[in-house]
ModelCIF file with pLDDT and N, C-alpha, C, O atoms, coordinates in Angstrom:
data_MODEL
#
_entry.id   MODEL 
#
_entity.id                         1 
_entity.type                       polymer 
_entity.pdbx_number_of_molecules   1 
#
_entity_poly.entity_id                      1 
_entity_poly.type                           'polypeptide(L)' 
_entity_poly.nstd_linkage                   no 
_entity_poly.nstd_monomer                   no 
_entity_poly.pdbx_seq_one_letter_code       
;(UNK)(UNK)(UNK)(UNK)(UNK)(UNK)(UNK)(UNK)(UNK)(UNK)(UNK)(UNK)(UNK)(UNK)(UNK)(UNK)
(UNK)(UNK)(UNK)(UNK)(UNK)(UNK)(UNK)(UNK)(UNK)(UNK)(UNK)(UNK)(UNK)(UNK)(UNK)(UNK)
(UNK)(UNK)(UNK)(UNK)(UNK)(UNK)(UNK)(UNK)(UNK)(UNK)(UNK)(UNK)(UNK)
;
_entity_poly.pdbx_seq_one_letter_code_can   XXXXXXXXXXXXXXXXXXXXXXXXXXXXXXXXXXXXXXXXXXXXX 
_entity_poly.pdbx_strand_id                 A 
#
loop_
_entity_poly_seq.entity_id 
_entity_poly_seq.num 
_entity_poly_seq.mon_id 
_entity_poly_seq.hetero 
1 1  UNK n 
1 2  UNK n 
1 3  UNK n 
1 4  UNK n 
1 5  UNK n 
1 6  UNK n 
1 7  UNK n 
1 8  UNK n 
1 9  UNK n 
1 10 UNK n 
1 11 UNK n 
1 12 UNK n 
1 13 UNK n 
1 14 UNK n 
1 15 UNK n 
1 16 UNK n 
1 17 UNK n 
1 18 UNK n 
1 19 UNK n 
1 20 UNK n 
1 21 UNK n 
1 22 UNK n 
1 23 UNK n 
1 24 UNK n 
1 25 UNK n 
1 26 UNK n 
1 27 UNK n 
1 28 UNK n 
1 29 UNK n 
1 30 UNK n 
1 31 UNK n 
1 32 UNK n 
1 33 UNK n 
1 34 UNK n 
1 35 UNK n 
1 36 UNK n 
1 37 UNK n 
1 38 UNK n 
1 39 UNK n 
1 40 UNK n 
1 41 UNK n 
1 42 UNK n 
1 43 UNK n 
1 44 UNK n 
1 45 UNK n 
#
_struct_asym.id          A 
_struct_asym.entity_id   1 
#
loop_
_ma_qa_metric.id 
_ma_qa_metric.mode 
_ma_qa_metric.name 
_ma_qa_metric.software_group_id 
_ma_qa_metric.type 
1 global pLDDT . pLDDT 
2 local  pLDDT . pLDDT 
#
_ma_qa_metric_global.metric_id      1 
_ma_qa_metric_global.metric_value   95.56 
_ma_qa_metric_global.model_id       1 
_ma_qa_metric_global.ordinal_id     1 
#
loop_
_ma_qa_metric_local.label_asym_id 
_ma_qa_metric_local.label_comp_id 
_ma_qa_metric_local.label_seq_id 
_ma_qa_metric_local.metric_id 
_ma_qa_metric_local.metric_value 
_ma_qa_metric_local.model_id 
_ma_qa_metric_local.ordinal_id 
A UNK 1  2 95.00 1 1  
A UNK 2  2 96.00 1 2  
A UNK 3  2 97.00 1 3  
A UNK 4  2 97.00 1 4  
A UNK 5  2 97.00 1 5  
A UNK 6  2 98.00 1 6  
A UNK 7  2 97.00 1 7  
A UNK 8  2 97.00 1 8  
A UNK 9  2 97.00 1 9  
A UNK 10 2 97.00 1 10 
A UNK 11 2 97.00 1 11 
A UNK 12 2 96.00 1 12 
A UNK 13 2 97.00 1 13 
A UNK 14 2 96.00 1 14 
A UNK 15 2 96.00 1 15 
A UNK 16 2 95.00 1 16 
A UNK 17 2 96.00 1 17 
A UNK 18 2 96.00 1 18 
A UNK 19 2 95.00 1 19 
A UNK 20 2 96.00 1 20 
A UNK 21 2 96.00 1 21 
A UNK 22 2 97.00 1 22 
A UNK 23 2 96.00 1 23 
A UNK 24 2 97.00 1 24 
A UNK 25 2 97.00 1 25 
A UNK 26 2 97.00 1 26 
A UNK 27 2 97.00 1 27 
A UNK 28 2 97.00 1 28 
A UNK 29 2 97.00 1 29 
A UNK 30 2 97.00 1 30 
A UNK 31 2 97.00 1 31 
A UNK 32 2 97.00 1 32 
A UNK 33 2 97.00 1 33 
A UNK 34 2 97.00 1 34 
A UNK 35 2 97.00 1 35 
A UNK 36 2 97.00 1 36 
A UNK 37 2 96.00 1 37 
A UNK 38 2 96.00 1 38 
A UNK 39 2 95.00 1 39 
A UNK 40 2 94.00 1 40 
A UNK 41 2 90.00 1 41 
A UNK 42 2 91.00 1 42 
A UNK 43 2 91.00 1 43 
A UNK 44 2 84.00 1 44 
A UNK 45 2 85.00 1 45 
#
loop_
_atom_site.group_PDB 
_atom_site.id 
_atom_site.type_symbol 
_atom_site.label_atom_id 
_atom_site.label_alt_id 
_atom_site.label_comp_id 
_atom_site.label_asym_id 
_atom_site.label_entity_id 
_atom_site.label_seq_id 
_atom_site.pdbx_PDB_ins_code 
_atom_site.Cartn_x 
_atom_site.Cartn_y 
_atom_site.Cartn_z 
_atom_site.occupancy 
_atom_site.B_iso_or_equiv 
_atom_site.pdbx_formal_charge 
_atom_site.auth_seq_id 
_atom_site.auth_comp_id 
_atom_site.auth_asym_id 
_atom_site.auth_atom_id 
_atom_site.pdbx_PDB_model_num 
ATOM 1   N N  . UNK A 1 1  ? 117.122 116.208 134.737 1.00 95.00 ? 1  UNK A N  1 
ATOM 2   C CA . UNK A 1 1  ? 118.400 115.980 135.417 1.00 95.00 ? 1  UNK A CA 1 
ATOM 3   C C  . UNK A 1 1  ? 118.170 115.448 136.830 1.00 95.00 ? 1  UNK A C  1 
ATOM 4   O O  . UNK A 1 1  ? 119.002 114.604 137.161 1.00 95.00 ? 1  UNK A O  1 
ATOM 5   N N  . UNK A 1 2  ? 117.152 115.766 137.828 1.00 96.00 ? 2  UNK A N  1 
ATOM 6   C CA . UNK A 1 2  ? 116.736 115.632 139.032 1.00 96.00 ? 2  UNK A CA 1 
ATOM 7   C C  . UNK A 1 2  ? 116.556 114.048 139.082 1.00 96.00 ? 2  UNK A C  1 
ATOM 8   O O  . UNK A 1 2  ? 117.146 113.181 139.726 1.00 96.00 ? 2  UNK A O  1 
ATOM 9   N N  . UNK A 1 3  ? 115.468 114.001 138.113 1.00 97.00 ? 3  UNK A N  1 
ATOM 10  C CA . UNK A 1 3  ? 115.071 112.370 138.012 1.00 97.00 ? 3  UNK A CA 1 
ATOM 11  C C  . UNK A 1 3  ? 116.440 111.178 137.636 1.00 97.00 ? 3  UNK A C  1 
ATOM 12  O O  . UNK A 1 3  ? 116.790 110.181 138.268 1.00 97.00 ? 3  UNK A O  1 
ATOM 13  N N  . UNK A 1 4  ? 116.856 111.630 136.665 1.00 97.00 ? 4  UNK A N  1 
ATOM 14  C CA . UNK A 1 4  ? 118.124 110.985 136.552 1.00 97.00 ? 4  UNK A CA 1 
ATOM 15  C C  . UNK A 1 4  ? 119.279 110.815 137.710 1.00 97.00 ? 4  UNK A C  1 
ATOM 16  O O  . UNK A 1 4  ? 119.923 109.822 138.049 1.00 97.00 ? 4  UNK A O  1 
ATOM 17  N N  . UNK A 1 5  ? 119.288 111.897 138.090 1.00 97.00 ? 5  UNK A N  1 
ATOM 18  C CA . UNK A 1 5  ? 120.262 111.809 139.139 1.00 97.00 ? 5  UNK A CA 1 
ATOM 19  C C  . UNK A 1 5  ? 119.907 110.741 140.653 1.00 97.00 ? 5  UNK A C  1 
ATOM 20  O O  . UNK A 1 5  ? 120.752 110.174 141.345 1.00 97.00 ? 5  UNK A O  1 
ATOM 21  N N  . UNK A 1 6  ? 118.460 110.730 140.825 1.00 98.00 ? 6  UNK A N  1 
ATOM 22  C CA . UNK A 1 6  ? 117.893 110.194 141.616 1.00 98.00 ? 6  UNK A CA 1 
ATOM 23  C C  . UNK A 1 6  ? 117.411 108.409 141.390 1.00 98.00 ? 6  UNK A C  1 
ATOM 24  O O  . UNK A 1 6  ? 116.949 107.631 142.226 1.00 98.00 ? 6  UNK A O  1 
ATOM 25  N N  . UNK A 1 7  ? 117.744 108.183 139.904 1.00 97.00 ? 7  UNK A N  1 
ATOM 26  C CA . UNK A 1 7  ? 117.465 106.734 139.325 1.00 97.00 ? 7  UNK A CA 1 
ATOM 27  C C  . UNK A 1 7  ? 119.077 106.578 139.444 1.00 97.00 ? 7  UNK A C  1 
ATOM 28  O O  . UNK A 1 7  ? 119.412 105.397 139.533 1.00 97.00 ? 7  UNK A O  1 
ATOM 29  N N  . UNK A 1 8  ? 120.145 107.506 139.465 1.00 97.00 ? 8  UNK A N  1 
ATOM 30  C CA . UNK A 1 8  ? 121.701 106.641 139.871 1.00 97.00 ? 8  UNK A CA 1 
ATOM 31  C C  . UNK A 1 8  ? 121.610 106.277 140.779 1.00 97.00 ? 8  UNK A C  1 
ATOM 32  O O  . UNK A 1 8  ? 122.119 105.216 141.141 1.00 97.00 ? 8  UNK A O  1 
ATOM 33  N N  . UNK A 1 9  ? 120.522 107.465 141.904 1.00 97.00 ? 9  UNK A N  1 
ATOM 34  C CA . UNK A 1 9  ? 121.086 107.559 143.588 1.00 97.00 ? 9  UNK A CA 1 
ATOM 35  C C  . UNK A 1 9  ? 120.538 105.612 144.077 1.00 97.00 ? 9  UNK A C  1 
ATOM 36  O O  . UNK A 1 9  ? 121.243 104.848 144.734 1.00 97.00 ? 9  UNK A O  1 
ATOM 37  N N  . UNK A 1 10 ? 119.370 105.339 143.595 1.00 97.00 ? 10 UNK A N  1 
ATOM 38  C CA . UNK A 1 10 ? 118.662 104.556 143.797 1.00 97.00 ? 10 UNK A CA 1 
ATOM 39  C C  . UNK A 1 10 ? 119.403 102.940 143.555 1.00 97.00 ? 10 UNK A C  1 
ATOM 40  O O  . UNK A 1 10 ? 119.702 102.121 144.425 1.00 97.00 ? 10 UNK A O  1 
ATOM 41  N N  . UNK A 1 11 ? 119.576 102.831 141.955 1.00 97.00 ? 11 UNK A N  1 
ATOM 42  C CA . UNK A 1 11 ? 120.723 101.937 141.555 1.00 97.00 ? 11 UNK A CA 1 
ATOM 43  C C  . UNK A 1 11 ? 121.643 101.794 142.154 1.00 97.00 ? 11 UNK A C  1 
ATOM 44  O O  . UNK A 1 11 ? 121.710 100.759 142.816 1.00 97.00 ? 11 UNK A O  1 
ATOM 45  N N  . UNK A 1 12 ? 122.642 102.645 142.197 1.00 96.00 ? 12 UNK A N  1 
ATOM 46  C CA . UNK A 1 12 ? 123.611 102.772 143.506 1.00 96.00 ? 12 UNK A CA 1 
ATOM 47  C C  . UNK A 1 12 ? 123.311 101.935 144.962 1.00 96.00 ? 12 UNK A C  1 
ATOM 48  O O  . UNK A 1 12 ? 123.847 100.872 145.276 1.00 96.00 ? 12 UNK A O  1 
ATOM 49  N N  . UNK A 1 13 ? 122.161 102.808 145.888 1.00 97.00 ? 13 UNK A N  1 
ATOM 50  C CA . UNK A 1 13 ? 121.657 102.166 146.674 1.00 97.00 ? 13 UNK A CA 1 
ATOM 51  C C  . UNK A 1 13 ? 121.488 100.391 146.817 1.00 97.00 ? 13 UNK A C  1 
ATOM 52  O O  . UNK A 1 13 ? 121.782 99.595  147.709 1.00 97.00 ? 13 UNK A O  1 
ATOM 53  N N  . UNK A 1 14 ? 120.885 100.260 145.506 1.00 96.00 ? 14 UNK A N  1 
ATOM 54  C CA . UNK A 1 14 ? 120.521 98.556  145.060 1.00 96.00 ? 14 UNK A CA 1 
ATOM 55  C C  . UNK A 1 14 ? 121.555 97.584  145.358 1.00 96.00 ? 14 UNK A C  1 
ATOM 56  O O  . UNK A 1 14 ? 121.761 96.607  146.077 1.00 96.00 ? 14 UNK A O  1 
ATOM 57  N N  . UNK A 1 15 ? 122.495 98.804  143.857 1.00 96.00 ? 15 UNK A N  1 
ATOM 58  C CA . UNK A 1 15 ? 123.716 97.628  144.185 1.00 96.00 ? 15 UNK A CA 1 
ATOM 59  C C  . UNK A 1 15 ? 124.716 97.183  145.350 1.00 96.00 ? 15 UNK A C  1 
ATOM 60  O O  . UNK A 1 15 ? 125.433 96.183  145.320 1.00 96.00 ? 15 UNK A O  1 
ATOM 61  N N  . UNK A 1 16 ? 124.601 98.368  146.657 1.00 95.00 ? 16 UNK A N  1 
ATOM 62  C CA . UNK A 1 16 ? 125.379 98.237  147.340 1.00 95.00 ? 16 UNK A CA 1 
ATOM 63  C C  . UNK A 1 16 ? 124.466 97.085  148.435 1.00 95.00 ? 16 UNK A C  1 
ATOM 64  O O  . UNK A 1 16 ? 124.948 96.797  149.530 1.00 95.00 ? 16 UNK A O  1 
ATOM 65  N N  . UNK A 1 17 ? 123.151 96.511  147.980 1.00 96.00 ? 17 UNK A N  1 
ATOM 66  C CA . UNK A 1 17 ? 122.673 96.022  149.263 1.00 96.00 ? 17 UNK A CA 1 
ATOM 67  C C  . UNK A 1 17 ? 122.174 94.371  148.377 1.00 96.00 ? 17 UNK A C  1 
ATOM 68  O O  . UNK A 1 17 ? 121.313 93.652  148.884 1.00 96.00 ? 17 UNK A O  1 
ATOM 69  N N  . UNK A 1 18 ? 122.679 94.095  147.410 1.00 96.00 ? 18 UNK A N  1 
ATOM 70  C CA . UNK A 1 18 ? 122.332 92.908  146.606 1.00 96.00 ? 18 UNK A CA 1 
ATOM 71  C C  . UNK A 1 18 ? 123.511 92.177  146.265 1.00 96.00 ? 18 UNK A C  1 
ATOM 72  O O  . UNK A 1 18 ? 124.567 92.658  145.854 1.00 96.00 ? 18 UNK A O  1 
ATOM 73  N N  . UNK A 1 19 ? 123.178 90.676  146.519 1.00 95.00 ? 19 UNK A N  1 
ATOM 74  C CA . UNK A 1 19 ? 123.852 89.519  146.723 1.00 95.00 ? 19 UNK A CA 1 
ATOM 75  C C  . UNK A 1 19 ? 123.855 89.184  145.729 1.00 95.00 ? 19 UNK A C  1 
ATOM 76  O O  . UNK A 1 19 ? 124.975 89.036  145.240 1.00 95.00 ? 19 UNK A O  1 
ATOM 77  N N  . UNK A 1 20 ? 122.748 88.895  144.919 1.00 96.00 ? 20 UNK A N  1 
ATOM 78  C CA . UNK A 1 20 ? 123.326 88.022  143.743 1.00 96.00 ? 20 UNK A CA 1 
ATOM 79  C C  . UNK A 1 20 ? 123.886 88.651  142.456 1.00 96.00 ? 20 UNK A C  1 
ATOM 80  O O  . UNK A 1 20 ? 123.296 89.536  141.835 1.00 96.00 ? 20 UNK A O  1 
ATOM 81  N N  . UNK A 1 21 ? 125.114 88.104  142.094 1.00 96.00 ? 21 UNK A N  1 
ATOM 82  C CA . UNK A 1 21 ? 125.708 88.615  141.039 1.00 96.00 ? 21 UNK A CA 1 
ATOM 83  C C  . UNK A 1 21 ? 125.480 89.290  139.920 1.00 96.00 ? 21 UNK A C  1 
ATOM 84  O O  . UNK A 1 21 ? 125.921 90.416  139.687 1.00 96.00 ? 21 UNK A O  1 
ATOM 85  N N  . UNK A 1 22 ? 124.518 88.379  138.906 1.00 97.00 ? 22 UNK A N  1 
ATOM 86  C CA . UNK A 1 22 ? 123.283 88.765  137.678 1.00 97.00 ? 22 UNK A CA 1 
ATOM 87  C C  . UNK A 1 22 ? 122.377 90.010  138.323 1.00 97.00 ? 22 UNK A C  1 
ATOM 88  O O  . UNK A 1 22 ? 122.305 91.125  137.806 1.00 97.00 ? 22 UNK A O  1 
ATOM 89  N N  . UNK A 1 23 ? 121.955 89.759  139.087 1.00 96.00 ? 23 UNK A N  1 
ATOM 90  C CA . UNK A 1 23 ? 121.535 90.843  139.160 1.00 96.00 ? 23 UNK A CA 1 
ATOM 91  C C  . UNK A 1 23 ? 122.035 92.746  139.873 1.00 96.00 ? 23 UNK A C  1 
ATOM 92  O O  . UNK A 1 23 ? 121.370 93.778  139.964 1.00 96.00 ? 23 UNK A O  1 
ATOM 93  N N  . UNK A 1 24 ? 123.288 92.455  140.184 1.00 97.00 ? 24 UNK A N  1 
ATOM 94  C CA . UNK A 1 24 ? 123.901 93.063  140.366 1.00 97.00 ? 24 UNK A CA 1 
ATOM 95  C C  . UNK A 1 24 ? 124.517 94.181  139.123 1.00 97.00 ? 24 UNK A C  1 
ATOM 96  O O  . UNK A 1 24 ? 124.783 95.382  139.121 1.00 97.00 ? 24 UNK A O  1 
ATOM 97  N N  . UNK A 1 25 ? 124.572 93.159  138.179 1.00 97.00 ? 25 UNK A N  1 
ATOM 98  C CA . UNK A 1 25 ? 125.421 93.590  136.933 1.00 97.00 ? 25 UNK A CA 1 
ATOM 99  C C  . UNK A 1 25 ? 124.104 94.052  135.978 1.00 97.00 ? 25 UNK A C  1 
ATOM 100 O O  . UNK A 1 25 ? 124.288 94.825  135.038 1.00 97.00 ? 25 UNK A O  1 
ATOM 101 N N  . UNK A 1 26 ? 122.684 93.487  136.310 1.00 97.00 ? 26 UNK A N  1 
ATOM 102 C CA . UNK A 1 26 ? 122.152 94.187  135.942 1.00 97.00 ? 26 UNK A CA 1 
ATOM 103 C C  . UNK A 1 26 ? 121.383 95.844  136.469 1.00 97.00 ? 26 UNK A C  1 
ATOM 104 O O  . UNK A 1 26 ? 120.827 96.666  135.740 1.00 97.00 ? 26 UNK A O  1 
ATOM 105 N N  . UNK A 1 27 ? 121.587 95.900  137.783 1.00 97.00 ? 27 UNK A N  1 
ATOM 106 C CA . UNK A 1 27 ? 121.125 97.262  138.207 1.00 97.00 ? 27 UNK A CA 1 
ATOM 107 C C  . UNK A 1 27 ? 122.755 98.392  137.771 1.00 97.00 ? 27 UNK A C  1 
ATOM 108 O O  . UNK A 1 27 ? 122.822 99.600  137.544 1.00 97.00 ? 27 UNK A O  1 
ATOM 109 N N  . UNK A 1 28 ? 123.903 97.267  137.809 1.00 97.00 ? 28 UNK A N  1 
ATOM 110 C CA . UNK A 1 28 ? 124.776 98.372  137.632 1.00 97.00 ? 28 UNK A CA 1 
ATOM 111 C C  . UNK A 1 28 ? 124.846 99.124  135.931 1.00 97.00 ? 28 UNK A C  1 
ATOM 112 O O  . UNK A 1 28 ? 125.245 100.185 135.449 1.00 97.00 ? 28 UNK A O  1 
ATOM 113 N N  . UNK A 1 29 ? 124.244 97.939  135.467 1.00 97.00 ? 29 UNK A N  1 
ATOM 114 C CA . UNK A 1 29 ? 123.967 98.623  133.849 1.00 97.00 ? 29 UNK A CA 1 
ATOM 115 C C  . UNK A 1 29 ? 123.213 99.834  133.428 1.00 97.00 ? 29 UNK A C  1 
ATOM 116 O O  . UNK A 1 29 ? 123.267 100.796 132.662 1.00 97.00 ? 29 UNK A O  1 
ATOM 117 N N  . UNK A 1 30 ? 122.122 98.991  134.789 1.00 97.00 ? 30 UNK A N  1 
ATOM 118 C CA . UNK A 1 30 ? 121.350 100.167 134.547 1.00 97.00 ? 30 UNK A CA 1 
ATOM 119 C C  . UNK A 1 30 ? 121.291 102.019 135.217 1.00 97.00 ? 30 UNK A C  1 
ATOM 120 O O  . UNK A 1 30 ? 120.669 103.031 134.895 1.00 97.00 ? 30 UNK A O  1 
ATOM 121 N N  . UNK A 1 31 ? 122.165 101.718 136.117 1.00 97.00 ? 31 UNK A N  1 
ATOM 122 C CA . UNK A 1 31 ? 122.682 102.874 136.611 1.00 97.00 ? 31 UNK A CA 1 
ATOM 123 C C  . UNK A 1 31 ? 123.959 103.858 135.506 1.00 97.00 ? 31 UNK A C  1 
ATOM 124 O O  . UNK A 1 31 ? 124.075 105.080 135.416 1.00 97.00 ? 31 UNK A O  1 
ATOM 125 N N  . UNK A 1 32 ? 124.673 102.879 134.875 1.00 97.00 ? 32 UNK A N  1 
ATOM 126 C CA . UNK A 1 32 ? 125.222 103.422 133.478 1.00 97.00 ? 32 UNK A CA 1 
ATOM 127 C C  . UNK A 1 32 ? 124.561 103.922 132.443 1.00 97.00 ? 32 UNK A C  1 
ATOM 128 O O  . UNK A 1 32 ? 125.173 104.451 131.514 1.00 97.00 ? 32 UNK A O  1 
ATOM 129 N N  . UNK A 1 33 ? 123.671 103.856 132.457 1.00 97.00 ? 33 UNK A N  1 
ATOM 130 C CA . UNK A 1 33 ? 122.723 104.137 131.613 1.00 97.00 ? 33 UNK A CA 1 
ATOM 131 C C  . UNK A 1 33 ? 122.107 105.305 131.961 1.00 97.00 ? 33 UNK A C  1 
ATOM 132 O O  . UNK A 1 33 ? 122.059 106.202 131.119 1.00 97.00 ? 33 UNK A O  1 
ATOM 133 N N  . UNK A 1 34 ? 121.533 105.495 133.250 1.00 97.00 ? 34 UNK A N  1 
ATOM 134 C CA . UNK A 1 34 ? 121.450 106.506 133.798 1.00 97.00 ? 34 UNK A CA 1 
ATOM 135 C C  . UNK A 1 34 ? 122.111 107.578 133.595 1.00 97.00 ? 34 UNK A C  1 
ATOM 136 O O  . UNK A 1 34 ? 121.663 108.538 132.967 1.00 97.00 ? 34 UNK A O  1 
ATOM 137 N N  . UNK A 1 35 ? 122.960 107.534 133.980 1.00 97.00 ? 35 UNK A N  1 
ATOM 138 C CA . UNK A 1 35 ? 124.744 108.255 134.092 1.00 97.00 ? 35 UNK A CA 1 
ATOM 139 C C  . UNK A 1 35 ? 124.622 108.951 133.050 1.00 97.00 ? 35 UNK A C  1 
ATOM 140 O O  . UNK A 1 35 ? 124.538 110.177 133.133 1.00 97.00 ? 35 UNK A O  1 
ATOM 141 N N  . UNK A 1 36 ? 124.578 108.088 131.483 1.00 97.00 ? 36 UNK A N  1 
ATOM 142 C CA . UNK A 1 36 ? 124.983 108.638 130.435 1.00 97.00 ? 36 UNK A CA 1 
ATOM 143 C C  . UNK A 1 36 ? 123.958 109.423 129.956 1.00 97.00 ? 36 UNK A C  1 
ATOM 144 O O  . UNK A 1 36 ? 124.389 110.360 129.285 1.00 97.00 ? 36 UNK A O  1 
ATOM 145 N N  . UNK A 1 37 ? 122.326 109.368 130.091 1.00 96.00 ? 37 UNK A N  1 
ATOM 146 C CA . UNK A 1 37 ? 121.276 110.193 129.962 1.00 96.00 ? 37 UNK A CA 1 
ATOM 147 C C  . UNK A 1 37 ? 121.261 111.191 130.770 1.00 96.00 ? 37 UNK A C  1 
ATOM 148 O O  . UNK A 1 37 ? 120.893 112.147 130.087 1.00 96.00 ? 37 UNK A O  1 
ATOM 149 N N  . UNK A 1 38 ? 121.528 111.681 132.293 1.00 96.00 ? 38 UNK A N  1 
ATOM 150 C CA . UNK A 1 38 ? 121.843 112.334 133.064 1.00 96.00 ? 38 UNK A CA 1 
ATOM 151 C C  . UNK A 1 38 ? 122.668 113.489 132.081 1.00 96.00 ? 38 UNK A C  1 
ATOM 152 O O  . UNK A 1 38 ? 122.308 114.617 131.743 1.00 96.00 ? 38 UNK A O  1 
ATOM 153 N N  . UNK A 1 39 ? 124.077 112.632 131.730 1.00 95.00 ? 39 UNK A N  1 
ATOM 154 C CA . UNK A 1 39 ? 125.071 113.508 130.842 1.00 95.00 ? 39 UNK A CA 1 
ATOM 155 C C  . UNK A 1 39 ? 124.375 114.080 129.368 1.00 95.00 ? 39 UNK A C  1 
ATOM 156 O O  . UNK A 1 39 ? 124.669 115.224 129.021 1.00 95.00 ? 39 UNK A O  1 
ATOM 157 N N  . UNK A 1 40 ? 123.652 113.440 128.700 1.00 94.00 ? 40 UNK A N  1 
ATOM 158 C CA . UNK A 1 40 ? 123.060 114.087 127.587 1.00 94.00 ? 40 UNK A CA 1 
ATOM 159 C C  . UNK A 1 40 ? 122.550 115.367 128.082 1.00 94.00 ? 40 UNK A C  1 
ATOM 160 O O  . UNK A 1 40 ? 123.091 116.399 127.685 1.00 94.00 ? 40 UNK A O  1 
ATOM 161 N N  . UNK A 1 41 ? 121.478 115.422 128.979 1.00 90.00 ? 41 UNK A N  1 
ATOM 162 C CA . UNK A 1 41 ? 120.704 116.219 129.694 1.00 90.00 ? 41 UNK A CA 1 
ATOM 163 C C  . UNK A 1 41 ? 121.731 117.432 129.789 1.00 90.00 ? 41 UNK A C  1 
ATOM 164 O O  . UNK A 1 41 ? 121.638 118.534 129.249 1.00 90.00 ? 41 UNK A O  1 
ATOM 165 N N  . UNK A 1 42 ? 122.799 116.907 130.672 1.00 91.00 ? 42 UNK A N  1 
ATOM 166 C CA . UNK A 1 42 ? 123.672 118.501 131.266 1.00 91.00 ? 42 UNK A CA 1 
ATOM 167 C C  . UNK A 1 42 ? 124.143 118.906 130.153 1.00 91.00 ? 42 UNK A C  1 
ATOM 168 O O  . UNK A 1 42 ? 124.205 120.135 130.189 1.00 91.00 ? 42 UNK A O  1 
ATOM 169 N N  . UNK A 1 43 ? 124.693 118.286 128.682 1.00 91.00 ? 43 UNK A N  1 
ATOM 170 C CA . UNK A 1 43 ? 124.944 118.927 127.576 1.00 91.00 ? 43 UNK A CA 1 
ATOM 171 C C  . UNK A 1 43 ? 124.382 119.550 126.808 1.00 91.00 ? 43 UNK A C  1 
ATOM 172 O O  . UNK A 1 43 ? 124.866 119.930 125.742 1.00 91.00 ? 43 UNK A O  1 
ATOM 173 N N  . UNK A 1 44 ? 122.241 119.975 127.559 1.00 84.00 ? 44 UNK A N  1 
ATOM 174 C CA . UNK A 1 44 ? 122.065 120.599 126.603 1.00 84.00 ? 44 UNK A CA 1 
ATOM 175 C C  . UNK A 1 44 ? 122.164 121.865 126.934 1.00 84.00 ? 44 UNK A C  1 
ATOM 176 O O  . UNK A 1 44 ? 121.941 122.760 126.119 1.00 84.00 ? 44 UNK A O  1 
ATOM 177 N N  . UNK A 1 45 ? 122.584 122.129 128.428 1.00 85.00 ? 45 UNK A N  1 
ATOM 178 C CA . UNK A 1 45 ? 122.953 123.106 128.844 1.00 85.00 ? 45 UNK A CA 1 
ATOM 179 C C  . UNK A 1 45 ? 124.254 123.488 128.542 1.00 85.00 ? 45 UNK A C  1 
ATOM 180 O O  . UNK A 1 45 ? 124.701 124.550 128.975 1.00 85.00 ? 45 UNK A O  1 
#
């Protein structure tokens, strides 16, 4: 959960400091992605 939470914090970070579009949409994917493994994680609790 730590690590996950810290690969949103990071993505997040990215996207708020990156210009180009494509790649924008790709760190924000990948921060969704995050998100939703993060959420598996807290459900197994």
């Amino acid at each position: 959960l730590g690590h996950e939470q810290y690969f949103q914090t990071k993505c997040n970070e990215i996207i708020s400091t990156v210009s180009d579009s494509e790649l924008k949409s790709s760190v924000q994917t990948m921060a969704g992605k995050h998100k939703e493994i993060f959420n598996s994680f807290l459900n197994l609790l």
